[in-house]
Protein backbone atom coordinates (compact mmCIF):
# COMPACT_ATOMS: atom_id res chain seq x y z
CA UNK A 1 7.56 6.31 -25.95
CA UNK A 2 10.04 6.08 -22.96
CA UNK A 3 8.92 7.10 -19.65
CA UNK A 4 10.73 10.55 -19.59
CA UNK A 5 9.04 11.74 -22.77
CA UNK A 6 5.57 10.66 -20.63
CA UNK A 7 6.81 12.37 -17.94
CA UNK A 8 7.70 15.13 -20.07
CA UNK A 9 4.46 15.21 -22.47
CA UNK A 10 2.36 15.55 -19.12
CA UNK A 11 4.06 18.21 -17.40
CA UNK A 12 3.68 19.80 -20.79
CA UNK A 13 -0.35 19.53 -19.96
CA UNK A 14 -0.14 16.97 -22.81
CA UNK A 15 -3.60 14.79 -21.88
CA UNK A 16 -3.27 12.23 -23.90
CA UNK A 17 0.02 11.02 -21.97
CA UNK A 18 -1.75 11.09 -18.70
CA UNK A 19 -3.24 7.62 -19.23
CA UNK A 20 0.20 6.52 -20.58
CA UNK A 21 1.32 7.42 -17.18
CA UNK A 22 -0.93 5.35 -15.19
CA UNK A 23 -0.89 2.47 -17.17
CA UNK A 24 2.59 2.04 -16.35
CA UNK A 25 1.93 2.41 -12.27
CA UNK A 26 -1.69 1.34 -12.30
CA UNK A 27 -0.50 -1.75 -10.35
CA UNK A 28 1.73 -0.10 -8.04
CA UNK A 29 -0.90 2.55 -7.28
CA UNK A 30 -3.60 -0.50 -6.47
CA UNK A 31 -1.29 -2.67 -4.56
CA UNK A 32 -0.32 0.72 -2.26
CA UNK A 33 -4.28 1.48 -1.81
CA UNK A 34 -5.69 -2.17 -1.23
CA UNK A 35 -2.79 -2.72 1.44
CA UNK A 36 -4.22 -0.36 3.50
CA UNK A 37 -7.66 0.49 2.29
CA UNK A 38 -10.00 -2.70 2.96
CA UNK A 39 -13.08 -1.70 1.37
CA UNK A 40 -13.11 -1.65 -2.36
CA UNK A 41 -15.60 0.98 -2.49
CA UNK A 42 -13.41 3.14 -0.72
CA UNK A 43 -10.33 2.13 -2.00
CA UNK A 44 -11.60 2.96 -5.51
CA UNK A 45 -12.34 6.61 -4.79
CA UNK A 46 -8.85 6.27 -2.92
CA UNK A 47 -7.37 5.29 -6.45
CA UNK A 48 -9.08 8.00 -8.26
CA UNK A 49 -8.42 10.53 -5.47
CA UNK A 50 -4.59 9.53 -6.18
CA UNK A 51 -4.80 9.98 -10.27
CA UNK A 52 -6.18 13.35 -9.52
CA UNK A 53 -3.84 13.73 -7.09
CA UNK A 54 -0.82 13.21 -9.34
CA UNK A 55 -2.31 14.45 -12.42
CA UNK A 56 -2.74 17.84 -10.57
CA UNK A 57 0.96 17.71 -9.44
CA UNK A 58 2.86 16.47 -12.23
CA UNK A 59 4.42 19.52 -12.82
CA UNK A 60 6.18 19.51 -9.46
CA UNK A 61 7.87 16.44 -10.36
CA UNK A 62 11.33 16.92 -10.38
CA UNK A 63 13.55 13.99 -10.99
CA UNK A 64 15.23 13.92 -7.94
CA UNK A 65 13.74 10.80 -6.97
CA UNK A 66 12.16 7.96 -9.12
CA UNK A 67 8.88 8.72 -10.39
CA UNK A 68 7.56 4.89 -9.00
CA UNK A 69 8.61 6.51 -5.93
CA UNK A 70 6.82 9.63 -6.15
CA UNK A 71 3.90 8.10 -6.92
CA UNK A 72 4.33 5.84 -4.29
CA UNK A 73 4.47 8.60 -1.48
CA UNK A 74 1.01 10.11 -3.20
CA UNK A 75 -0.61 6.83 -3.09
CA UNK A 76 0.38 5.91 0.58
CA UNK A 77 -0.82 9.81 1.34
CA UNK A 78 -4.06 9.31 -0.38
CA UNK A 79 -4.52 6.30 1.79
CA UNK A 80 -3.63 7.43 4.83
CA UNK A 81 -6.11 10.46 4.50
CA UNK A 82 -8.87 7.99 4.23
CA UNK A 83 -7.74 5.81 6.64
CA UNK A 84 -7.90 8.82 8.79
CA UNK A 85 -11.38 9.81 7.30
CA UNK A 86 -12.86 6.35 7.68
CA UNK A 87 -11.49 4.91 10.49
CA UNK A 88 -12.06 1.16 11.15
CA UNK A 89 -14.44 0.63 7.68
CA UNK A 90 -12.96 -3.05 6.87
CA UNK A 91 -13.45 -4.92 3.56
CA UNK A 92 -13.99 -8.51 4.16
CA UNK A 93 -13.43 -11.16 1.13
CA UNK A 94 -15.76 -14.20 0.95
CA UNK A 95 -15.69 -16.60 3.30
CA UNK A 96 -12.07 -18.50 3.16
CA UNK A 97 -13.72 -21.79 2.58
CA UNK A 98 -15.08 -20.64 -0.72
CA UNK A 99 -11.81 -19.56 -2.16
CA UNK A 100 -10.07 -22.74 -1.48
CA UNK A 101 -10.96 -25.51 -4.87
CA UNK A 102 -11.66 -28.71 -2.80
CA UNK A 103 -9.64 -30.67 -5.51
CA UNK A 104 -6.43 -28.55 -4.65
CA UNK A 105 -3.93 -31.22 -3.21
CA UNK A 106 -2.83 -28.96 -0.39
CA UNK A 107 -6.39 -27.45 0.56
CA UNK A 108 -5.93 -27.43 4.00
CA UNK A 109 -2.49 -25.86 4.21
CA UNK A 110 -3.21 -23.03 1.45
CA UNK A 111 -6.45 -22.63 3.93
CA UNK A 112 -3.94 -22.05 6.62
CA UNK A 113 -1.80 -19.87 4.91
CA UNK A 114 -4.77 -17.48 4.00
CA UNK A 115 -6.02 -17.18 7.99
CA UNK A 116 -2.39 -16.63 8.76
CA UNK A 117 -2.20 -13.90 6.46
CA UNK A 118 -5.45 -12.34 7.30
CA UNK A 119 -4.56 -12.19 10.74
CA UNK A 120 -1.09 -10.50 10.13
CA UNK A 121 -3.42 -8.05 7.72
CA UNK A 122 -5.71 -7.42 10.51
CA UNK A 123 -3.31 -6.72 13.46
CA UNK A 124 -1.37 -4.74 10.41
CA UNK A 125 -4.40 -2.58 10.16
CA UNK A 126 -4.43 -1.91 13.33
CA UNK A 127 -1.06 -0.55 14.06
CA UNK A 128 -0.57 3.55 13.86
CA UNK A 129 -0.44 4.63 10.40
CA UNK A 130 3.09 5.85 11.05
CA UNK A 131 4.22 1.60 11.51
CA UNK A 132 1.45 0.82 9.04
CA UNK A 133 3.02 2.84 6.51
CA UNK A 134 6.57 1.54 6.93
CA UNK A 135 5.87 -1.95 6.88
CA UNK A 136 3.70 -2.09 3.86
CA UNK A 137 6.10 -0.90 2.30
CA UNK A 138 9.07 -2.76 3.33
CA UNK A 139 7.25 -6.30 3.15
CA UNK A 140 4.39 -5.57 0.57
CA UNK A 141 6.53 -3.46 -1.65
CA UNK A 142 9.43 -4.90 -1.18
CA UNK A 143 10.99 -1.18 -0.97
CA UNK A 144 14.22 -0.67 0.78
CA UNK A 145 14.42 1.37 4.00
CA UNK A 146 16.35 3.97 1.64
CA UNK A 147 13.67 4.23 -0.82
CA UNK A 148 10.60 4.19 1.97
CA UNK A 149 13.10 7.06 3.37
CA UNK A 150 13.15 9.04 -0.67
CA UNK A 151 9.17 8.09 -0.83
CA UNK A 152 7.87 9.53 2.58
CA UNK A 153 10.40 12.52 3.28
CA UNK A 154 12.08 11.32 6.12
CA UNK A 155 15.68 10.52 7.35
CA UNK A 156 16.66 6.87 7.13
CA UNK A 157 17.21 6.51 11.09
CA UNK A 158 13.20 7.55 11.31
CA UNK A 159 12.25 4.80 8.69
CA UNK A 160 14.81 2.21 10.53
CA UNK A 161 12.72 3.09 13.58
CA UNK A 162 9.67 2.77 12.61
CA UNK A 163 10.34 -0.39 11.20
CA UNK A 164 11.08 -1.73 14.11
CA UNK A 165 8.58 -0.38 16.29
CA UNK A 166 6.39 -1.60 14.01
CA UNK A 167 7.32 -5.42 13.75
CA UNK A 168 7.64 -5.07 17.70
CA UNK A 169 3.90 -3.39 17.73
CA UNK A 170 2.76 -6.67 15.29
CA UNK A 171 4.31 -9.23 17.24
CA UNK A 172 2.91 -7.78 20.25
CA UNK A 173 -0.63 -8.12 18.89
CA UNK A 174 -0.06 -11.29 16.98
CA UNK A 175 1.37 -12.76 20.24
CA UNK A 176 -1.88 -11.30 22.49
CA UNK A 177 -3.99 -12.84 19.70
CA UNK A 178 -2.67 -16.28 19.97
CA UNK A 179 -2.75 -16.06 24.32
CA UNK A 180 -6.44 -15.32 23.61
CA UNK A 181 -7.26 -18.01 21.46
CA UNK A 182 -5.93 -20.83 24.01
């Protein structure tokens, strides 16, 4: 079944095509959540809160844009709301020294990697959602500024700007970060 007749079949109030529906974004729709949503707990009910979400607005699809994006926009929405809701809860993996094998060839640098990362996640997390938004999906979803544009309602010129301001906003932390540590 193509994704139009899915798309079709659940408009319809067909159930069964519902989970047809997600299986085909269920990775898009986790990868949007667990960028900004750090604790898995929360960031579950942030996933289900964004299958209800859709499921209960599937009708008002209307083509116009992709449904990936669509979906998209209701996932970073979702998020936002519970960023907004739960403001500063942080998941935090296992210590970094646990998920490095010691028989990896390049331990050290992969270790390195990871702390660089988490520290661009961190100072990511702590930028306004409006930046927050726009760069996680520019560099995490590798969207174009046209499509973050389509997906969150705005004119191009806003998502250019916010863009921007938002890799100025990181750099500006990253940079106070790394004063701090020397």
């Amino acid at each position: 079944m193509d994704e139009k007749e899915i798309i079709s079949r659940c408009q319809a109030g067909d159930k069964a095509a519902f989970p047809l529906l997600f299986a085909n974004y269920r990775h898009l729709i986790e990868c949007v959540v667990f960028r900004i949503i750090k604790d898995r707990d929360v960031a579950k009910d942030v996933i289900q809160e964004t299958l209800i979400r859709i499921y209960k607005s599937i009708h008002a699809f209307n083509g116009k844009c992709k449904i990936s994006s669509w979906i998209y926009r209701i996932a970073m929405n979702e998020s936002l709301r519970a960023v907004g809701k739960t403001s500063g809860v942080k998941w935090e993996s296992a210590d970094l020294l646990d998920t490095v094998p010691s028989d990896e060839p390049h331990a050290l640098k992969s270790l390195i990697d990871k702390e660089n990362q988490s520290m661009v996640n961190t100072h990511i997390n702590a930028l306004q959602p409006d930046y927050k938004a726009a760069l996680v999906m520019h560099y995490y979803a590798n969207m174009s500024n046209e499509e973050i544009a389509q997906s969150l309602n705005l004119p191009l010129g806003t998502v250019n700007s916010r863009i921007a301001r938002g890799r100025d906003a990181l750099r500006e932390k990253i940079k106070e970060a790394m004063q701090s540590c020397t």
